[in-house]
N, C-alpha and C. Protein backbone atom coordinates (compact mmCIF):
# COMPACT_ATOMS: atom_id res chain seq x y z
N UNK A 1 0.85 -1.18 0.00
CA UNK A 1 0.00 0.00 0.00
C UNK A 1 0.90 1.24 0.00
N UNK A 2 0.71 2.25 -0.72
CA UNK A 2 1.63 3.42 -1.17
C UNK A 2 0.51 4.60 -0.44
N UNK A 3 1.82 5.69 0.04
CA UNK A 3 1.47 6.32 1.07
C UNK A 3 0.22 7.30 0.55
N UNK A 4 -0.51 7.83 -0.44
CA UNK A 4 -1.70 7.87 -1.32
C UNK A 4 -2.81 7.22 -1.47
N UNK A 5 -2.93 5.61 -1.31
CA UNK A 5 -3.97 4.94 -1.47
C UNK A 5 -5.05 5.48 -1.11
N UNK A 6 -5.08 6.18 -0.08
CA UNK A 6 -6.32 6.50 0.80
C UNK A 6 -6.91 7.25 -0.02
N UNK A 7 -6.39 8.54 -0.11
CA UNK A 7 -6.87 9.80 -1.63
C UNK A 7 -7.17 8.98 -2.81
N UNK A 8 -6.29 8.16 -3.26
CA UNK A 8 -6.93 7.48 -4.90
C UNK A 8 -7.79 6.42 -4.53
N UNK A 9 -8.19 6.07 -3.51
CA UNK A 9 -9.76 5.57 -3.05
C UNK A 9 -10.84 6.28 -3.25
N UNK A 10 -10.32 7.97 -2.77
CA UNK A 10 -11.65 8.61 -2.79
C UNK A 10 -11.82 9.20 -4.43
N UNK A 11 -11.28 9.13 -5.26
CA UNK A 11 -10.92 9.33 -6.76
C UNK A 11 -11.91 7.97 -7.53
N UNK A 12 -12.91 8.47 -8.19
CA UNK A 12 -13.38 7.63 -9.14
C UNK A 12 -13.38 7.85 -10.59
N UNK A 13 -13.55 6.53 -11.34
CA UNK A 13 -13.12 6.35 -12.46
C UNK A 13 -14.47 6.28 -13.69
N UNK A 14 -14.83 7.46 -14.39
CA UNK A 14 -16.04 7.18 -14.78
C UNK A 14 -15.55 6.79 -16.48
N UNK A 15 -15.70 5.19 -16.55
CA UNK A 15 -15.32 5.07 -17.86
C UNK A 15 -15.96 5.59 -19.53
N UNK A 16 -14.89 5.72 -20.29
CA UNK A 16 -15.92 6.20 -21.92
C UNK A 16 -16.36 7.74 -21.29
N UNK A 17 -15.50 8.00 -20.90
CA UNK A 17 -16.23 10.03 -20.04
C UNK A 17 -14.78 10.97 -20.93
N UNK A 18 -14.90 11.65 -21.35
CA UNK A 18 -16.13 12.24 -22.15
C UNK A 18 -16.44 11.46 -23.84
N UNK A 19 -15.03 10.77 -24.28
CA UNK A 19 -15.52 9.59 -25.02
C UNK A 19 -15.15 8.30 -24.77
N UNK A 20 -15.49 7.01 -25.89
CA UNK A 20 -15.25 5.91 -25.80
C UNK A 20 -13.39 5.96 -26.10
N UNK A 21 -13.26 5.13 -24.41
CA UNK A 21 -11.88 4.93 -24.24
C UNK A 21 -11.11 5.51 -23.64
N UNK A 22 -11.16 6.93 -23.03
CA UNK A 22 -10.73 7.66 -22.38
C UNK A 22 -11.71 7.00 -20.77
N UNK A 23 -10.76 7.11 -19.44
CA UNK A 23 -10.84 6.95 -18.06
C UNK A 23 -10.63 7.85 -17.57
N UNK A 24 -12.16 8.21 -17.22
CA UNK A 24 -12.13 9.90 -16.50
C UNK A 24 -12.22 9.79 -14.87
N UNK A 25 -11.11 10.55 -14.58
CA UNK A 25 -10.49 10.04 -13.43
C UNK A 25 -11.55 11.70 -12.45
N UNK A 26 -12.34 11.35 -11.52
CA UNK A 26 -13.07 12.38 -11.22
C UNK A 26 -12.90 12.24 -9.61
N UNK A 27 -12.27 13.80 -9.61
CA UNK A 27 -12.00 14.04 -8.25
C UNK A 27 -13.32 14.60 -7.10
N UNK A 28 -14.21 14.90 -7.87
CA UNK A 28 -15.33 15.28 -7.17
C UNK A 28 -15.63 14.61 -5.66
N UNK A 29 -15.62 13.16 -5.98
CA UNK A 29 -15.49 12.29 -5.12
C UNK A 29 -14.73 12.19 -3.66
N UNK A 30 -13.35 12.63 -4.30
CA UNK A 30 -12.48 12.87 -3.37
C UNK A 30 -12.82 14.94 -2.29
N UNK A 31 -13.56 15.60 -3.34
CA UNK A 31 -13.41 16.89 -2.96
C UNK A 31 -14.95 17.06 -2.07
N UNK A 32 -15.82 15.91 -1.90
CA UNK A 32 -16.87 15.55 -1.09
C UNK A 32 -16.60 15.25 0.32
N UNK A 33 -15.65 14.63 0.25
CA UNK A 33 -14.90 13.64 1.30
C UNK A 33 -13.73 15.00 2.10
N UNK A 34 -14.76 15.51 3.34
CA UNK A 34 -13.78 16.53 4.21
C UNK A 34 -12.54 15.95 4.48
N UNK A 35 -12.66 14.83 4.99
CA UNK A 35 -11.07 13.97 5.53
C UNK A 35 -10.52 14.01 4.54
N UNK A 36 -11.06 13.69 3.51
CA UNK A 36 -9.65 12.99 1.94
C UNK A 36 -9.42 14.96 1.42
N UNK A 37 -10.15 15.65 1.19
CA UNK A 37 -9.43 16.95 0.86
C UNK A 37 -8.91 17.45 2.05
N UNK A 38 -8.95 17.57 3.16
CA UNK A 38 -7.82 18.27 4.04
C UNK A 38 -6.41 17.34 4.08
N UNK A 39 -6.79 16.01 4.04
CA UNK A 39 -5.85 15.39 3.39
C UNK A 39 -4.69 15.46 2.59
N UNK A 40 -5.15 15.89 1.40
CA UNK A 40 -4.76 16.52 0.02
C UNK A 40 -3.75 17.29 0.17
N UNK A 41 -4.34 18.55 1.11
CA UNK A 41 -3.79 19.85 1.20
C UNK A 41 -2.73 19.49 1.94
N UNK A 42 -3.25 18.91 3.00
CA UNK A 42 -1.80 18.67 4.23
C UNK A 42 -0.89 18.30 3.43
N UNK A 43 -1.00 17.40 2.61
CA UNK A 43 0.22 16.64 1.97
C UNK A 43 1.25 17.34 1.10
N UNK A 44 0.40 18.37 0.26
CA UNK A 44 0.67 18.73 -0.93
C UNK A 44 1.11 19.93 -0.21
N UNK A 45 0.80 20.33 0.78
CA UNK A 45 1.33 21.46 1.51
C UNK A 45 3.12 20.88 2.08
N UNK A 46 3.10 19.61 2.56
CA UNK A 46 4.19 19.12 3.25
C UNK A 46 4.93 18.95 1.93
N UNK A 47 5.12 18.51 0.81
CA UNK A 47 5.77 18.63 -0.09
C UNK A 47 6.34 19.82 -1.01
N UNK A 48 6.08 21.15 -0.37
CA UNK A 48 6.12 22.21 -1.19
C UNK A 48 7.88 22.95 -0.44
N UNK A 49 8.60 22.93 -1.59
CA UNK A 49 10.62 23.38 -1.18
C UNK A 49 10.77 24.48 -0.78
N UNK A 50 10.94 25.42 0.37
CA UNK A 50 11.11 26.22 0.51
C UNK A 50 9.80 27.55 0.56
N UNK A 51 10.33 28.41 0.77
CA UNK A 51 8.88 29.75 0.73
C UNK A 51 8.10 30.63 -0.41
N UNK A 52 7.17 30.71 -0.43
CA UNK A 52 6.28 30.60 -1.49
C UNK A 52 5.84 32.03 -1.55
N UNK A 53 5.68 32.61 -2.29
CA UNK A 53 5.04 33.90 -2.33
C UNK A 53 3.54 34.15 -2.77
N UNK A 54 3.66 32.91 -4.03
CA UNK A 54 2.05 33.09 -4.42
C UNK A 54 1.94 31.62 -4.83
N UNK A 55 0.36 30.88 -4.88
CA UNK A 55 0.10 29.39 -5.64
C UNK A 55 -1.06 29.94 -6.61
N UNK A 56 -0.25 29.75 -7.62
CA UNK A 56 -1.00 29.73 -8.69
C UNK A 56 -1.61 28.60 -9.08
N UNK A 57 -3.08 28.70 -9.11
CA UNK A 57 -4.36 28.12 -9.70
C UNK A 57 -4.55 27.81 -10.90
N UNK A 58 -4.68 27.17 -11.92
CA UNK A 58 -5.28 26.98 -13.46
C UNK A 58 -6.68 26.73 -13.21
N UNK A 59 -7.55 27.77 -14.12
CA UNK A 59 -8.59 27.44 -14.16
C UNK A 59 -9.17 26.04 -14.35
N UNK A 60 -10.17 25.86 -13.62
CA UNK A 60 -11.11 26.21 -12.78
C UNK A 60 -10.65 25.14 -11.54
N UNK A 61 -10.40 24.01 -11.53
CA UNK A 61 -10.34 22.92 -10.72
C UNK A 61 -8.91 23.46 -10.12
N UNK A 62 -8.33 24.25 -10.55
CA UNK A 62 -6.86 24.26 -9.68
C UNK A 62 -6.72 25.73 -9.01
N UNK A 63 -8.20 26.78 -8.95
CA UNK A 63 -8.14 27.52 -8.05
C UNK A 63 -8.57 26.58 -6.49
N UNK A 64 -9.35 25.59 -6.50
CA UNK A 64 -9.69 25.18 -5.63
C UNK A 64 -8.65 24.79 -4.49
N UNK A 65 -7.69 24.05 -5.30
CA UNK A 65 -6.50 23.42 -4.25
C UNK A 65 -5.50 24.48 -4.37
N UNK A 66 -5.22 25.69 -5.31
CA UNK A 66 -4.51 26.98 -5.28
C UNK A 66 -4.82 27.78 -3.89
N UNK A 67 -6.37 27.91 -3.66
CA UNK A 67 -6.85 28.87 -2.46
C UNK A 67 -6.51 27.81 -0.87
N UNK A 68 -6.90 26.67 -0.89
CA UNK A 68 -6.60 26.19 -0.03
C UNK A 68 -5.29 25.93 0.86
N UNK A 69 -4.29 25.68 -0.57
CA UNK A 69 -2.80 25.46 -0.14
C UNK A 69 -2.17 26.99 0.39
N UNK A 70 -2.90 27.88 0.01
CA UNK A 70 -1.84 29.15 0.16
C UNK A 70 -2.02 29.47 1.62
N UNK A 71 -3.13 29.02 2.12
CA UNK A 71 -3.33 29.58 3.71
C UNK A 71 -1.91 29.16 4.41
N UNK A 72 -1.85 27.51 4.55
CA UNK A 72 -1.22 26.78 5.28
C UNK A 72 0.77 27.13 4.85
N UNK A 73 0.65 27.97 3.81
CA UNK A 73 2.12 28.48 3.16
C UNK A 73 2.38 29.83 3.37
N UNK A 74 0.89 30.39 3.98
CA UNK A 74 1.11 31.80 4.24
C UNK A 74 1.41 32.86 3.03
N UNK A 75 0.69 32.44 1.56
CA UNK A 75 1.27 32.92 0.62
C UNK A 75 -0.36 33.41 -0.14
N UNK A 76 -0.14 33.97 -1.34
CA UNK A 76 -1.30 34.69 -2.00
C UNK A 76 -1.54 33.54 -2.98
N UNK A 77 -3.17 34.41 -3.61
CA UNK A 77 -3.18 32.81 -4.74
C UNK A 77 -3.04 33.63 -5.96
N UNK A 78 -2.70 33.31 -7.17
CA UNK A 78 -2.47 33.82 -8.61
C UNK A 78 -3.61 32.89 -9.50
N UNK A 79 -4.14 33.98 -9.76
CA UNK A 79 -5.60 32.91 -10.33
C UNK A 79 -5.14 32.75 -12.20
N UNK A 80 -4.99 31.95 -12.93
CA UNK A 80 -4.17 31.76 -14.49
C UNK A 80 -5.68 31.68 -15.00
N UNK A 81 -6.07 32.19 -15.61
CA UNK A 81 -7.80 32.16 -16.41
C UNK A 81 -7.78 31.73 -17.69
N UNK A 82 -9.00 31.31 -18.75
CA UNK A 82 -8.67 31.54 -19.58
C UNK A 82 -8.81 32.89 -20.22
N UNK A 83 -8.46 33.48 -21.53
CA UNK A 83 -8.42 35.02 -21.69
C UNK A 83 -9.89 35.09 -21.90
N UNK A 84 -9.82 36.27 -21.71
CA UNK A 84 -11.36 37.10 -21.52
C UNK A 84 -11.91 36.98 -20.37
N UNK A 85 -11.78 36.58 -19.16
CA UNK A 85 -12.17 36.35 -18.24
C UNK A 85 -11.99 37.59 -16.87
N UNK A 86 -10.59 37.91 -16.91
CA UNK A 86 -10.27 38.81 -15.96
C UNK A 86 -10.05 40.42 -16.27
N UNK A 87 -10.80 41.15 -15.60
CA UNK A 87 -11.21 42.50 -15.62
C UNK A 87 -9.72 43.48 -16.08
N UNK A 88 -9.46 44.42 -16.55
CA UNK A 88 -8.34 44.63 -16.58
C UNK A 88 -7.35 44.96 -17.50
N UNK A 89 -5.93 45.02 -17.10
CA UNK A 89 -5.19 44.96 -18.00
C UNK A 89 -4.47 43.57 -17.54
N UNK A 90 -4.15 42.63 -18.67
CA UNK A 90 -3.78 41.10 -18.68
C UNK A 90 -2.55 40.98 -19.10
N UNK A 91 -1.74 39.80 -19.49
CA UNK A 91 -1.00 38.97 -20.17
C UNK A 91 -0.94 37.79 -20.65
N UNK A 92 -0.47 37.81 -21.76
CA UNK A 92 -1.64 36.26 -21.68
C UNK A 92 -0.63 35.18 -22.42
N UNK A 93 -1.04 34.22 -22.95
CA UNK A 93 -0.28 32.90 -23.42
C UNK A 93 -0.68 32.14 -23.67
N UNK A 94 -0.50 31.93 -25.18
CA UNK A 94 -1.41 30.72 -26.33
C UNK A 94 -0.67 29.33 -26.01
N UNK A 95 -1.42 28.24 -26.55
CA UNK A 95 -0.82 26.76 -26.64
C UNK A 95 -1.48 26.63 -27.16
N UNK A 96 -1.32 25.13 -27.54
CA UNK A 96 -1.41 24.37 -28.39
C UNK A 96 -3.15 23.14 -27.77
N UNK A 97 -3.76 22.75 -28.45
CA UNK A 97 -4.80 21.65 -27.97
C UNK A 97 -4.81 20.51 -29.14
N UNK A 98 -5.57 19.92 -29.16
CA UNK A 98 -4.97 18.40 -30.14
C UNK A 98 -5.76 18.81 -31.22
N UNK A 99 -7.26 19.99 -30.97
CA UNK A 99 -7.48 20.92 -32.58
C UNK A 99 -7.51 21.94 -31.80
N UNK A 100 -6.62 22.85 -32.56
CA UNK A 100 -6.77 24.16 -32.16
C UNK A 100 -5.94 25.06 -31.19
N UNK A 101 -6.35 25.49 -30.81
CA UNK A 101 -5.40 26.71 -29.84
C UNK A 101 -6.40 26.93 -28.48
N UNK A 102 -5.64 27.32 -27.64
CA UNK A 102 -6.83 28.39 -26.71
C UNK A 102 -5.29 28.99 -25.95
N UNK A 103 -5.27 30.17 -25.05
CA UNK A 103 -5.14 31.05 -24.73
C UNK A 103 -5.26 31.25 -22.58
N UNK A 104 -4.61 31.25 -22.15
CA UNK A 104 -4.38 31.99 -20.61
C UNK A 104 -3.99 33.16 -20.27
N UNK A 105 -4.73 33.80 -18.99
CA UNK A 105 -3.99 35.19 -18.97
C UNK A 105 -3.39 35.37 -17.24
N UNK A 106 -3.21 36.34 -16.87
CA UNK A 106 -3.24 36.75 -15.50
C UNK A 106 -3.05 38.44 -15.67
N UNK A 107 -3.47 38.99 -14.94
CA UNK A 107 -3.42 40.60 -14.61
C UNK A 107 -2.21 40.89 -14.58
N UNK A 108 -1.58 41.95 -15.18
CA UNK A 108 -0.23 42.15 -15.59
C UNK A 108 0.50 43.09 -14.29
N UNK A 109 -0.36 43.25 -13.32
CA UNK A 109 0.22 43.51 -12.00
C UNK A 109 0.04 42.29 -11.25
N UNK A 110 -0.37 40.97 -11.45
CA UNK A 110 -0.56 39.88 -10.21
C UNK A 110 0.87 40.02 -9.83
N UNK A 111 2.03 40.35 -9.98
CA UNK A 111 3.21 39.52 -9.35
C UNK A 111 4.00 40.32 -9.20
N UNK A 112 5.06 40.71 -8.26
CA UNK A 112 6.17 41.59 -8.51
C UNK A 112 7.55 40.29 -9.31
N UNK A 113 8.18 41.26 -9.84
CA UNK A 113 9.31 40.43 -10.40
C UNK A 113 10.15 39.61 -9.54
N UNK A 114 10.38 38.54 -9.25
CA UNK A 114 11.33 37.78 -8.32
C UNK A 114 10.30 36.55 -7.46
N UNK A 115 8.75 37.23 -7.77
CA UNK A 115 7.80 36.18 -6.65
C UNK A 115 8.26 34.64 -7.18
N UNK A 116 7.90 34.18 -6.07
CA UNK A 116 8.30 32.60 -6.06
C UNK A 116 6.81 31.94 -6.09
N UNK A 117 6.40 31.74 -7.15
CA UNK A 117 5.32 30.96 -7.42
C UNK A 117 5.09 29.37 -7.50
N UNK A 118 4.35 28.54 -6.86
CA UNK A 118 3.59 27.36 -6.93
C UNK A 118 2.82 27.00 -8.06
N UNK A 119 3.01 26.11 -8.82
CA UNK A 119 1.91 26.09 -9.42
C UNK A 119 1.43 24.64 -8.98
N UNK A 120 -0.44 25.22 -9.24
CA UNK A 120 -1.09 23.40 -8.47
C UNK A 120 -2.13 23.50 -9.63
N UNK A 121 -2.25 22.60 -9.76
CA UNK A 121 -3.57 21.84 -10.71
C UNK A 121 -4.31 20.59 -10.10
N UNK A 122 -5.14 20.18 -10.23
CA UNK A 122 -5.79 18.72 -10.58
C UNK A 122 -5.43 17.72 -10.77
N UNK A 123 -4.82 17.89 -11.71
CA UNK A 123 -4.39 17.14 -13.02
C UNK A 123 -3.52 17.04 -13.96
N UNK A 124 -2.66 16.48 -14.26
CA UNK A 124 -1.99 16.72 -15.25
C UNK A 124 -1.76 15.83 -16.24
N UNK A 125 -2.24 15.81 -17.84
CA UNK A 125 -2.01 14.60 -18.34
C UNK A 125 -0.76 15.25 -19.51
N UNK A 126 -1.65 15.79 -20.12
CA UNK A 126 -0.51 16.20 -21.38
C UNK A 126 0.93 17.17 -20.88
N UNK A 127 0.12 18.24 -20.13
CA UNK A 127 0.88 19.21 -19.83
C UNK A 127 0.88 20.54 -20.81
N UNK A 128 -0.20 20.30 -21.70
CA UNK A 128 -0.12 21.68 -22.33
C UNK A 128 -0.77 22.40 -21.89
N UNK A 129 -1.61 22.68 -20.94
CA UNK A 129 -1.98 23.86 -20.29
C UNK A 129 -0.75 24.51 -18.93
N UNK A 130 -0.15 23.41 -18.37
CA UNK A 130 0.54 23.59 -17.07
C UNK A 130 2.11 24.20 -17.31
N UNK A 131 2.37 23.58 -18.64
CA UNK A 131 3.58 24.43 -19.70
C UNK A 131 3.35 26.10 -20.16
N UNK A 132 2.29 26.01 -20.59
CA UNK A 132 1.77 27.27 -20.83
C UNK A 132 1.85 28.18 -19.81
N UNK A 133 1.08 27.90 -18.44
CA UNK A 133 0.88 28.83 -17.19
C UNK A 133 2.76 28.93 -16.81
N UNK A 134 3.46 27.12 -16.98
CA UNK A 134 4.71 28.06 -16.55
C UNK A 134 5.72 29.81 -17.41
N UNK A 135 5.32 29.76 -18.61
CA UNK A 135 5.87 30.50 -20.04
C UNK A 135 4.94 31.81 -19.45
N UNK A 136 3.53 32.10 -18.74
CA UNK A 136 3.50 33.23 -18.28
C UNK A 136 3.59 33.77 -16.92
N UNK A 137 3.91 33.10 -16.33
CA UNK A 137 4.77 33.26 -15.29
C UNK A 137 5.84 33.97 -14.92
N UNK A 138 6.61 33.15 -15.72
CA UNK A 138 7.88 33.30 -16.21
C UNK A 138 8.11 34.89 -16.79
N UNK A 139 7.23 34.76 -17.87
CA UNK A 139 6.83 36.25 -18.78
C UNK A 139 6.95 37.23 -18.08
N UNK A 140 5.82 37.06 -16.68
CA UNK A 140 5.28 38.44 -15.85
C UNK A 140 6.66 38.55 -15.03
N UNK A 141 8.12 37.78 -15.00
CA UNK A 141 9.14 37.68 -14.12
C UNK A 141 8.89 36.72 -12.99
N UNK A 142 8.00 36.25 -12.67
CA UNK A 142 7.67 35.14 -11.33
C UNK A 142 9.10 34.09 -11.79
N UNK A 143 9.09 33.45 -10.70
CA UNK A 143 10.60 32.44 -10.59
C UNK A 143 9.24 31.24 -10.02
N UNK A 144 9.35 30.21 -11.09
CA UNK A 144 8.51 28.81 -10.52
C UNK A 144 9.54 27.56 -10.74
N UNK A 145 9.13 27.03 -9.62
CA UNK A 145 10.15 26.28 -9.76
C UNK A 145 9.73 24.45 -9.65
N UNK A 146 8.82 24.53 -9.42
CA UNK A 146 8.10 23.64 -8.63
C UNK A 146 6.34 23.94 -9.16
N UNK A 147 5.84 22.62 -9.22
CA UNK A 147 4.19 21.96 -9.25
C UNK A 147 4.00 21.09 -8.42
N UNK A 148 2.69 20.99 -8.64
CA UNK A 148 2.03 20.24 -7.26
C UNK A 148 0.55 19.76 -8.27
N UNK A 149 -0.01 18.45 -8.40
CA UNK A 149 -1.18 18.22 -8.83
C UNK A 149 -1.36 17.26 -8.14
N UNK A 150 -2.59 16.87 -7.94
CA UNK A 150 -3.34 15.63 -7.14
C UNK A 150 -3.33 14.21 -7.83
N UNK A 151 -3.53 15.07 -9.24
CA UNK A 151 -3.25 13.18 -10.10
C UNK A 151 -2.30 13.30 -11.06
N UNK A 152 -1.53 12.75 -11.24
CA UNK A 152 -0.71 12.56 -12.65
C UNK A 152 -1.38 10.99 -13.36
N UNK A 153 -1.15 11.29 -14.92
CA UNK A 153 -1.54 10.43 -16.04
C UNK A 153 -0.18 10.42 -16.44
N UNK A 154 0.94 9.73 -15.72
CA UNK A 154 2.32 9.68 -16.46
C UNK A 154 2.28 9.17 -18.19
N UNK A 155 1.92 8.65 -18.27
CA UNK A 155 1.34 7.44 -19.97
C UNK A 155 1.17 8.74 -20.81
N UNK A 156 0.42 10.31 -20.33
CA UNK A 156 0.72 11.04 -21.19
C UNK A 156 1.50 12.24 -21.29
N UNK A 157 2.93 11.83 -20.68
CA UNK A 157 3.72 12.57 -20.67
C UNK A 157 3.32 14.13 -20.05
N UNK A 158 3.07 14.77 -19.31
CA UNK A 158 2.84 16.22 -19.32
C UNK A 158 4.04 16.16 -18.18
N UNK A 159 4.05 15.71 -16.85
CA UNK A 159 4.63 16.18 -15.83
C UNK A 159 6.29 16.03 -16.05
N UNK A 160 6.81 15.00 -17.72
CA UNK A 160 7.80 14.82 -17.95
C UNK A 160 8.81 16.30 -18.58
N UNK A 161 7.22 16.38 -19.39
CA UNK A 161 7.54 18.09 -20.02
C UNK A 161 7.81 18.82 -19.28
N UNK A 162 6.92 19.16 -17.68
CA UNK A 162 7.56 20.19 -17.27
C UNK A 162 8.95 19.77 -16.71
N UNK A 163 8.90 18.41 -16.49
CA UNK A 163 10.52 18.60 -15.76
C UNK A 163 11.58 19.18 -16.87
N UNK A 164 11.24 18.87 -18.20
CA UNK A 164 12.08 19.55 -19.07
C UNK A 164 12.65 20.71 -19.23
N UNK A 165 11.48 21.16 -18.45
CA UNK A 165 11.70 22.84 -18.22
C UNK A 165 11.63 23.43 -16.42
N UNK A 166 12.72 22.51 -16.32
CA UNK A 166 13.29 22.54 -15.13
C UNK A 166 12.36 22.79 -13.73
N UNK A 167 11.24 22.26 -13.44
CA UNK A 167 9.93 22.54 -12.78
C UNK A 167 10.07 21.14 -12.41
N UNK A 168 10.49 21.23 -10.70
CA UNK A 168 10.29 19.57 -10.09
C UNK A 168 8.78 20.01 -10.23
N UNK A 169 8.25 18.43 -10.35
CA UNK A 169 6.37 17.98 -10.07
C UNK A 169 6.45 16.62 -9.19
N UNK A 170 5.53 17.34 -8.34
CA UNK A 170 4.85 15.98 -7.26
C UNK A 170 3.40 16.22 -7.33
N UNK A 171 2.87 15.05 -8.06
CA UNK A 171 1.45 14.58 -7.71
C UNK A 171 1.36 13.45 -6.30
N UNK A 172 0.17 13.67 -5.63
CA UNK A 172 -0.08 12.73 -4.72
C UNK A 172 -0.72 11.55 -5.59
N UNK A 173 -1.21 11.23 -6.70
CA UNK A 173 -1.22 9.74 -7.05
C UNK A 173 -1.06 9.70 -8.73
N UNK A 174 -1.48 8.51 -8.52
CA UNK A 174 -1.37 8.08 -10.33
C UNK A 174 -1.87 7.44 -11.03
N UNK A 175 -2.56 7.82 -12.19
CA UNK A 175 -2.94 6.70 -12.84
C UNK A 175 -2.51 6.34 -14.38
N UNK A 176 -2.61 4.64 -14.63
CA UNK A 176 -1.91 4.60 -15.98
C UNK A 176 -3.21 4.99 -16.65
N UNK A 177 -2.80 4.98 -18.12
CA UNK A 177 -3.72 5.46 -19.46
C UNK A 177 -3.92 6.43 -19.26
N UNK A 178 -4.72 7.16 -20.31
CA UNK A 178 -5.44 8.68 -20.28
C UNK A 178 -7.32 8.34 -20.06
């Protein structure tokens, strides 16, 4: 038994979601369950290197564990949207999707230059959204150095990418396939 089991208990698997063949790994389950999300946080909080200035969120599922983790780090949250969303003046940052493009922003004052940013997600399978949020980050001057997601899909490479780009990642569990 691996020190996670408990959390990828509360994690269900709704098969053929959203098509045939894909294993949709749904945390809802787990984010029902008060014990298994304070859980989460404790953990993902105990794994985080050094002092944090801000945890940046990816929309929508990764403001959730973004707002939570920052209490226990004593740090702010950086909310990554998609564009059009936040009031303002922005910055933003295209990628790539398997058709098409889409686009992230953040307020072009969220950060002073040098902040030491977190980034947390959900999820991570491909990594083209979590690559992206690191490239504006980076952009606005933030120093990230480090991720944090609840599940990794190693089988589709994303958390390999960011290590490429020098970003340790710790998920608390795992699952094979996409």
């Amino acid at each position: 038994m691996s020190a996670n089991d408990d959390l990828k208990a509360l994690i269900r698997t709704i098969p053929d979601f959203p098509k045939p063949g894909i294993q949709f790994r749904d945390i809802t389950t787990l984010l029902l369950d008060p014990g298994g999300f304070a859980l989460t946080i404790e953990r993902m909080a105990a794994a985080t290197r050094g002092d944090i200035d801000l945890v940046a969120g990816i929309e929508a599922r990764g403001f959730l564990f973004a707002a939570a983790l920052a209490a226990p780090l004593k740090a702010g949250v950086l909310l990554i949207r998609k564009d059009g969303k936040l009031p303002g003046a922005t910055i933003a940052e295209d990628y790539a999707l398997e058709y098409g493009q889409d686009r992230i922003a953040i307020h072009e004052d969220a950060l002073v230059p040098g902040a030491r940013v977190l980034l947390v997600d959900d999820l991570i399978a491909t990594g083209g959204t979590a690559r992206a949020a690191v490239r504006l980050i980076r952009k606005a001057g933030g120093v990230v150095e480090q991720a944090q997601f609840l599940v990794d899909l190693p089988d589709l490479g994303g958390a390999d990418a960011l290590r490429k780009e020098n970003i340790t990642v710790d998920a608390l569990v795992s699952f094979p396939g996409h």
